[in-house]
N, C-alpha and C. Protein backbone atom coordinates (compact mmCIF):
# COMPACT_ATOMS: atom_id res chain seq x y z
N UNK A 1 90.09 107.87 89.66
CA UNK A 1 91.25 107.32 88.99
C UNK A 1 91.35 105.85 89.36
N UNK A 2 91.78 105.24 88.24
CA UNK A 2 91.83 103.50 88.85
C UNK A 2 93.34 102.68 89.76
N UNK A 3 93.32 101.92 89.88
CA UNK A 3 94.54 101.66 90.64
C UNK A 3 95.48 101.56 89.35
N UNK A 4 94.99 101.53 88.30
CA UNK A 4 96.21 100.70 87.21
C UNK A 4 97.12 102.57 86.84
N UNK A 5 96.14 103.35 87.05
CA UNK A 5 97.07 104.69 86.68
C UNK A 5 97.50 105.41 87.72
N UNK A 6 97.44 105.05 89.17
CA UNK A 6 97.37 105.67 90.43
C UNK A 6 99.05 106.53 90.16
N UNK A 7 99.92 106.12 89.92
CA UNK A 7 101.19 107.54 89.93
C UNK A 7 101.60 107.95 88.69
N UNK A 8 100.28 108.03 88.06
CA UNK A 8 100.33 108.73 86.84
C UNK A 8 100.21 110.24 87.16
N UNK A 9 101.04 110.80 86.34
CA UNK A 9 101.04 112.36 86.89
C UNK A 9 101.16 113.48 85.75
N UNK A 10 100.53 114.79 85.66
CA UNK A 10 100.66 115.48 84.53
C UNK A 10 99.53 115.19 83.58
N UNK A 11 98.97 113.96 83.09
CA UNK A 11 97.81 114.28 82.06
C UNK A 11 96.95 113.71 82.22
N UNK A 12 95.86 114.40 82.10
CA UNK A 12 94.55 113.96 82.17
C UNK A 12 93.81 112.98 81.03
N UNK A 13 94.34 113.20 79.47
CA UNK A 13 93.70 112.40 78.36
C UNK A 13 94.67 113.15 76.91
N UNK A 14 95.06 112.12 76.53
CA UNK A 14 96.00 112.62 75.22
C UNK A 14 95.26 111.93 74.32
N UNK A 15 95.63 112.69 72.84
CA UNK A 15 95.20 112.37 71.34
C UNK A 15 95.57 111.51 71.13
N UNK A 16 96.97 111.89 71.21
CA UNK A 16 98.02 110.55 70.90
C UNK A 16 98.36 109.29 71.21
N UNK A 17 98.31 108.11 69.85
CA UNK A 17 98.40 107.27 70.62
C UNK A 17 99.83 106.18 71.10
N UNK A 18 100.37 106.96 70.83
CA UNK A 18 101.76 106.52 71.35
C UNK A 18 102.47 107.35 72.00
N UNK A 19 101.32 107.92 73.26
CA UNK A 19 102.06 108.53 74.20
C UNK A 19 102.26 107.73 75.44
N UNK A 20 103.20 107.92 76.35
CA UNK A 20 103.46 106.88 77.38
C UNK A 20 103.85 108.34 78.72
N UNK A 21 102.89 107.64 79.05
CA UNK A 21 102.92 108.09 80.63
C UNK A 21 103.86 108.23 81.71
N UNK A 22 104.17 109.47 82.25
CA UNK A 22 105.15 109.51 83.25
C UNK A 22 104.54 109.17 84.45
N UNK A 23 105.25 107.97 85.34
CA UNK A 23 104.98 107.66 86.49
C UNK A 23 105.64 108.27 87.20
N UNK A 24 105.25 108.28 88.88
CA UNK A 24 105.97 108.54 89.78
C UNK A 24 106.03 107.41 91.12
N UNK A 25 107.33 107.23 91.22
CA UNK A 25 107.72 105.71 91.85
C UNK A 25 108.05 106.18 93.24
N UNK A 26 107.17 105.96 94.34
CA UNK A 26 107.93 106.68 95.49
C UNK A 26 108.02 105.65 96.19
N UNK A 27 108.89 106.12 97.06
CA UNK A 27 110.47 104.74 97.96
C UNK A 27 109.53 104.77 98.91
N UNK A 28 109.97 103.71 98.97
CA UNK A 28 108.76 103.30 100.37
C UNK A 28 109.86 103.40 101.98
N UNK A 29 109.61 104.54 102.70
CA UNK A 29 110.37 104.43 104.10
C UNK A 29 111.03 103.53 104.55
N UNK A 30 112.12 103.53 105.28
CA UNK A 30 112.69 102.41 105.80
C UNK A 30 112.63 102.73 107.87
N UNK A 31 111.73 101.73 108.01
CA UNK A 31 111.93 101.78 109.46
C UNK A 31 112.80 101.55 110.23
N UNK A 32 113.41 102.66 110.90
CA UNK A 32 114.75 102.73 111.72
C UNK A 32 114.54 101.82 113.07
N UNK A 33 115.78 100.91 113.34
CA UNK A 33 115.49 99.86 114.60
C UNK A 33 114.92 101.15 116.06
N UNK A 34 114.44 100.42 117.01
CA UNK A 34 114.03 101.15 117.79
C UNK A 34 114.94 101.85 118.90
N UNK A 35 116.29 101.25 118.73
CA UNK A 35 117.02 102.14 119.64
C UNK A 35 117.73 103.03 118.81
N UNK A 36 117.42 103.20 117.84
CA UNK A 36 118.02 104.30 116.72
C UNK A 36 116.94 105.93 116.80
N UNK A 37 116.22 105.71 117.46
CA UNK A 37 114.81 106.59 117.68
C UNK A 37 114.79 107.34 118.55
N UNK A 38 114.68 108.40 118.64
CA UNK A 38 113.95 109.39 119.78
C UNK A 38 112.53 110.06 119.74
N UNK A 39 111.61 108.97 120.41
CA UNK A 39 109.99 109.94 120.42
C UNK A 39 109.59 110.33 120.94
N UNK A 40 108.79 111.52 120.93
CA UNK A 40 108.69 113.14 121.46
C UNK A 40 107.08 112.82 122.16
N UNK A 41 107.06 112.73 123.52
CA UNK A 41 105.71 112.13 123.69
C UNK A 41 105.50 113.65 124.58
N UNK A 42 103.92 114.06 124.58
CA UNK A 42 103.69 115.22 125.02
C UNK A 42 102.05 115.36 125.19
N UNK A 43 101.54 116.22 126.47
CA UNK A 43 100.38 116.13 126.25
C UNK A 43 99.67 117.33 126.26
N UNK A 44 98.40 117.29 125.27
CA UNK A 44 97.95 118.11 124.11
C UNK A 44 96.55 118.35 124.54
N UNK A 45 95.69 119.37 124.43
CA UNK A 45 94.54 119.89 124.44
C UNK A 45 94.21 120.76 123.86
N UNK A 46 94.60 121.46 122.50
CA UNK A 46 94.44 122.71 121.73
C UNK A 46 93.89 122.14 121.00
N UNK A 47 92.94 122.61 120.29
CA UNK A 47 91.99 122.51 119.46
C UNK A 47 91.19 121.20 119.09
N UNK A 48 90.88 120.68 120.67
CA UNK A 48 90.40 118.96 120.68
C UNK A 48 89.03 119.73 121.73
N UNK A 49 88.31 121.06 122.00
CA UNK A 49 87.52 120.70 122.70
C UNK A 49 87.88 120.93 123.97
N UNK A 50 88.98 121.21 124.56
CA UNK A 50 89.10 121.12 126.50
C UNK A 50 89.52 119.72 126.80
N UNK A 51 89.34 118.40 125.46
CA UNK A 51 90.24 116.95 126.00
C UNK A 51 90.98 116.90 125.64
N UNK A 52 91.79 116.48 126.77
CA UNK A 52 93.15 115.80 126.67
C UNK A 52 94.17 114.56 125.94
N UNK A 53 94.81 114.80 125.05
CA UNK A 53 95.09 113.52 124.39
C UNK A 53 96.73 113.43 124.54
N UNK A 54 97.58 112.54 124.27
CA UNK A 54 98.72 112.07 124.26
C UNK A 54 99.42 111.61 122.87
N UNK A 55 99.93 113.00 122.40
CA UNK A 55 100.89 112.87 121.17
C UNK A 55 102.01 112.09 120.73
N UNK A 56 102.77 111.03 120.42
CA UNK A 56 103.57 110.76 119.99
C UNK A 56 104.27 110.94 118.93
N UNK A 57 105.31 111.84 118.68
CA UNK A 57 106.26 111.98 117.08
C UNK A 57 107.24 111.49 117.24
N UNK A 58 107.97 111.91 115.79
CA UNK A 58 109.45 111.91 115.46
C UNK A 58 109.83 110.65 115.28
N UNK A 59 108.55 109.49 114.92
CA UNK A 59 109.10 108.25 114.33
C UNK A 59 109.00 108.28 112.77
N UNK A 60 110.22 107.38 112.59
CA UNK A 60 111.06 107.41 111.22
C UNK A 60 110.86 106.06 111.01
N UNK A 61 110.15 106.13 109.92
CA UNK A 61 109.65 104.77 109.51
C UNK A 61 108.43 104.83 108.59
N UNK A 62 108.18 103.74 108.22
CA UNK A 62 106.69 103.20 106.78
C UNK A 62 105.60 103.85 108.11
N UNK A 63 104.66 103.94 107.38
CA UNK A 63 103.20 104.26 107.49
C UNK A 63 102.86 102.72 108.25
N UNK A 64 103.15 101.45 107.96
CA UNK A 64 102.39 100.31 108.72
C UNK A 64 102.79 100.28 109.84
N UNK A 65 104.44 100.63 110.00
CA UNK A 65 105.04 100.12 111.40
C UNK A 65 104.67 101.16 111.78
N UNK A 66 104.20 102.46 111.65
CA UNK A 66 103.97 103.41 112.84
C UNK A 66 102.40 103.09 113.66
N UNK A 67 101.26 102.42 112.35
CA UNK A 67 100.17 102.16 112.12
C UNK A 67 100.26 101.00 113.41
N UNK A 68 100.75 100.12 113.24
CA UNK A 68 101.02 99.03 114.08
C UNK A 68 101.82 99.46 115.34
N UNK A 69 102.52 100.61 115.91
CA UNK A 69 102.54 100.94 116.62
C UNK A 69 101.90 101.98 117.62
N UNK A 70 100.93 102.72 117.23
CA UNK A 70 99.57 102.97 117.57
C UNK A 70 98.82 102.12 118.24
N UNK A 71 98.43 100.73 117.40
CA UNK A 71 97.91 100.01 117.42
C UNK A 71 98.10 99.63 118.94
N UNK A 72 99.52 99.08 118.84
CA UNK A 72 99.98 98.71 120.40
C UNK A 72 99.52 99.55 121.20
N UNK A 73 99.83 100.77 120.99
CA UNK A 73 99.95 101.67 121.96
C UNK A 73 98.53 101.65 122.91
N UNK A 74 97.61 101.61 121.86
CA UNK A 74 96.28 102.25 122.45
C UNK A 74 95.58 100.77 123.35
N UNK A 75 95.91 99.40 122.38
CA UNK A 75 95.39 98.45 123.16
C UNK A 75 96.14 98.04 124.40
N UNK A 76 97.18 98.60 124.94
CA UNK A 76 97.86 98.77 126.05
C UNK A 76 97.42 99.84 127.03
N UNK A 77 97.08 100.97 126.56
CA UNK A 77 96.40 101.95 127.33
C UNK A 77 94.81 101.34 127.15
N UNK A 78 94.30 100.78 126.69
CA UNK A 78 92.85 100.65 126.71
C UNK A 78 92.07 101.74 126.57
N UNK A 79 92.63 102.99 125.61
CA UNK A 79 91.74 103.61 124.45
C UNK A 79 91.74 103.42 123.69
N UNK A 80 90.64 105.00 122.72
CA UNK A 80 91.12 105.15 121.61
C UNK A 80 91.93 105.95 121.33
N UNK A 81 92.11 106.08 119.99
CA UNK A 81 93.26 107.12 119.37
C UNK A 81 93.52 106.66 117.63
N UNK A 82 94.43 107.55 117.24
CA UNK A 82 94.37 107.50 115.98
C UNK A 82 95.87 107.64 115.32
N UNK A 83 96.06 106.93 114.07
CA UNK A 83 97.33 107.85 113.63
C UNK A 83 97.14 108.45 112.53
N UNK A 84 97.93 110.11 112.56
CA UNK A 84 97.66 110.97 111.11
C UNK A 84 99.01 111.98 111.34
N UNK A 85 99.50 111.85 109.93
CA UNK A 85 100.12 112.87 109.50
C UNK A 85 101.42 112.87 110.66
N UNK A 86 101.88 111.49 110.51
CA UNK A 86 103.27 110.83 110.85
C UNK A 86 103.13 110.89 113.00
N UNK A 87 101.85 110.99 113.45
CA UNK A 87 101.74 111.25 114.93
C UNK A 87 100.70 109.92 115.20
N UNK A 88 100.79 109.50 116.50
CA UNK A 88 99.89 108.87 116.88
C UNK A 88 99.24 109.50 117.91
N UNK A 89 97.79 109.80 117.90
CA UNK A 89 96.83 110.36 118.83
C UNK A 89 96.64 109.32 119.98
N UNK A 90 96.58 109.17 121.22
CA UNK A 90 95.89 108.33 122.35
C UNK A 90 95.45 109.39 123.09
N UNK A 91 94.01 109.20 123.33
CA UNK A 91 92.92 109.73 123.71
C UNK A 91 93.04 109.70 125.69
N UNK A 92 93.28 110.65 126.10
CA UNK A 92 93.51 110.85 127.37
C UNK A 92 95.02 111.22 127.77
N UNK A 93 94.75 111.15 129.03
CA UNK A 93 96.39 111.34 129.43
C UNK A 93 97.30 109.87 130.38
N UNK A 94 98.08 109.57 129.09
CA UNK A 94 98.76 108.54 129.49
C UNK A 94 100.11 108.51 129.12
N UNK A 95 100.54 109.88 129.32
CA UNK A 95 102.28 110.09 128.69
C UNK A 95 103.02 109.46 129.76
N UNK A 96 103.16 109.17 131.14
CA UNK A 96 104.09 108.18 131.49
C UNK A 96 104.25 106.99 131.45
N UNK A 97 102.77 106.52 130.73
CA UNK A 97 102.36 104.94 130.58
C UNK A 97 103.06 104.83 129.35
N UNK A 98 102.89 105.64 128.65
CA UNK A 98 103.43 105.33 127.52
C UNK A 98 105.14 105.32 126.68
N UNK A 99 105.41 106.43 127.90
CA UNK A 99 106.73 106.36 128.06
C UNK A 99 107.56 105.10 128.64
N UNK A 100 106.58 104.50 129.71
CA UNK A 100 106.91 103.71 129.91
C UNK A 100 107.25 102.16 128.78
N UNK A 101 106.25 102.28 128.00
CA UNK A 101 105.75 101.29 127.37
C UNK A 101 106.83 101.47 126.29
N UNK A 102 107.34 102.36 125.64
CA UNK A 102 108.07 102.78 124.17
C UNK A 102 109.46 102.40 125.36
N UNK A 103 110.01 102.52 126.21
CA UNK A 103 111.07 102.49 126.87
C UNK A 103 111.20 101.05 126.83
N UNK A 104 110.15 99.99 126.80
CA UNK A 104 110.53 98.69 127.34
C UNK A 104 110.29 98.42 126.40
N UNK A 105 109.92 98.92 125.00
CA UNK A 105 110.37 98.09 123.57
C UNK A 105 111.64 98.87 122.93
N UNK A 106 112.57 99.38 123.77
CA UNK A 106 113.40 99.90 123.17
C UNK A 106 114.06 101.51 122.66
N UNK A 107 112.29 101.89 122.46
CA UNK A 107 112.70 103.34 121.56
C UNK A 107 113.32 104.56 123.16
N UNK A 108 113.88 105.06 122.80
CA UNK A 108 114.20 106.24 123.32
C UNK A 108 113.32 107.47 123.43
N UNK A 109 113.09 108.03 124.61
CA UNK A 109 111.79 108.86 124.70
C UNK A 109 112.30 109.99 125.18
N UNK A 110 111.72 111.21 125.01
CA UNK A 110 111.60 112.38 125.77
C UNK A 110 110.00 112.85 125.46
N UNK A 111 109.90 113.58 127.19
CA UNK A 111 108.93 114.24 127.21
C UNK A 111 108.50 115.76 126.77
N UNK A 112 107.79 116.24 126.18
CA UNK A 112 107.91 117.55 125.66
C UNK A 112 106.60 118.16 126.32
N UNK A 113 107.04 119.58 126.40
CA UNK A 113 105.15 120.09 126.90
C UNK A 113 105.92 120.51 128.34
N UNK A 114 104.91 119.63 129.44
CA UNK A 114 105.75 120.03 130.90
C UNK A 114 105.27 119.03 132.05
C-alpha cells in the first residue's frame, strides 16, 4: 500500500469512479508531564531464555516520547534494550538504577515483581 492511501480502510479497488474513500484519522497521544505518571518497573525472565531483563510500563504518552525515553534509559544503563508494545525492554538487571534514574526526571515509580 502507498503512503498516499495508508488510512484507507474497507476497499481494496472500486468500479466506480466517483467513489471517495473512507479514511481513518487517528489522534495522535498526548504525553502526560512526568509527575502526572506512575511506572511499573519490574524484573522479568519468562520467555527470554533464563536472561534477565528490566521492564518498564504504564507510560501514557506518543510512541516518540516513550521511544526517546528508552533511548535514555538504556544509554544511561549502558545496554541494550528495546521498545514494543507500549514497554521498554533494558537488557539485564538494572531496576534500581533505573528507578533511580525515572525518579530524578520526575516520573513516579513503583516496583513490581519482588
Amino acid at each position: 500500500m502507498n503512503k498516499k492511501n495508508k488510512n484507507v480502510t474497507g476497499v481494496v479497488y472500486s468500479t466506480n469512479p466517483n467513489y471517495e474513500y473512507q479514511t481513518v484519522d487517528y489522534e495522535e497521544a498526548v504525553t502526560l508531564p512526568a509527575n502526572q505518571q506512575t511506572l511499573y518497573v519490574q524484573l522479568d525472565k519468562k520467555q527470554r531464555g533464563g536472561k534477565k531483563v528490566t521492564l518498564i510500563t504504564g507510560f501514557i504518552g506518543s510512541e516518540e516520547d516513550l521511544a526517546s525515553l528508552g533511548k535514555e534509559l538504556k544509554t544511561k544503563c549502558g545496554v541494550g534494550g528495546s521498545v514494543k508494545n507500549g514497554e521498554v525492554i533494558i537488557q539485564g538487571d538494572f531496576v534500581l538504577r533505573i528507578i533511580d534514574l525515572l525518579s530524578a526526571k520526575g516520573f513516579k515509580t513503583k516496583r513490581k515483581g519482588g
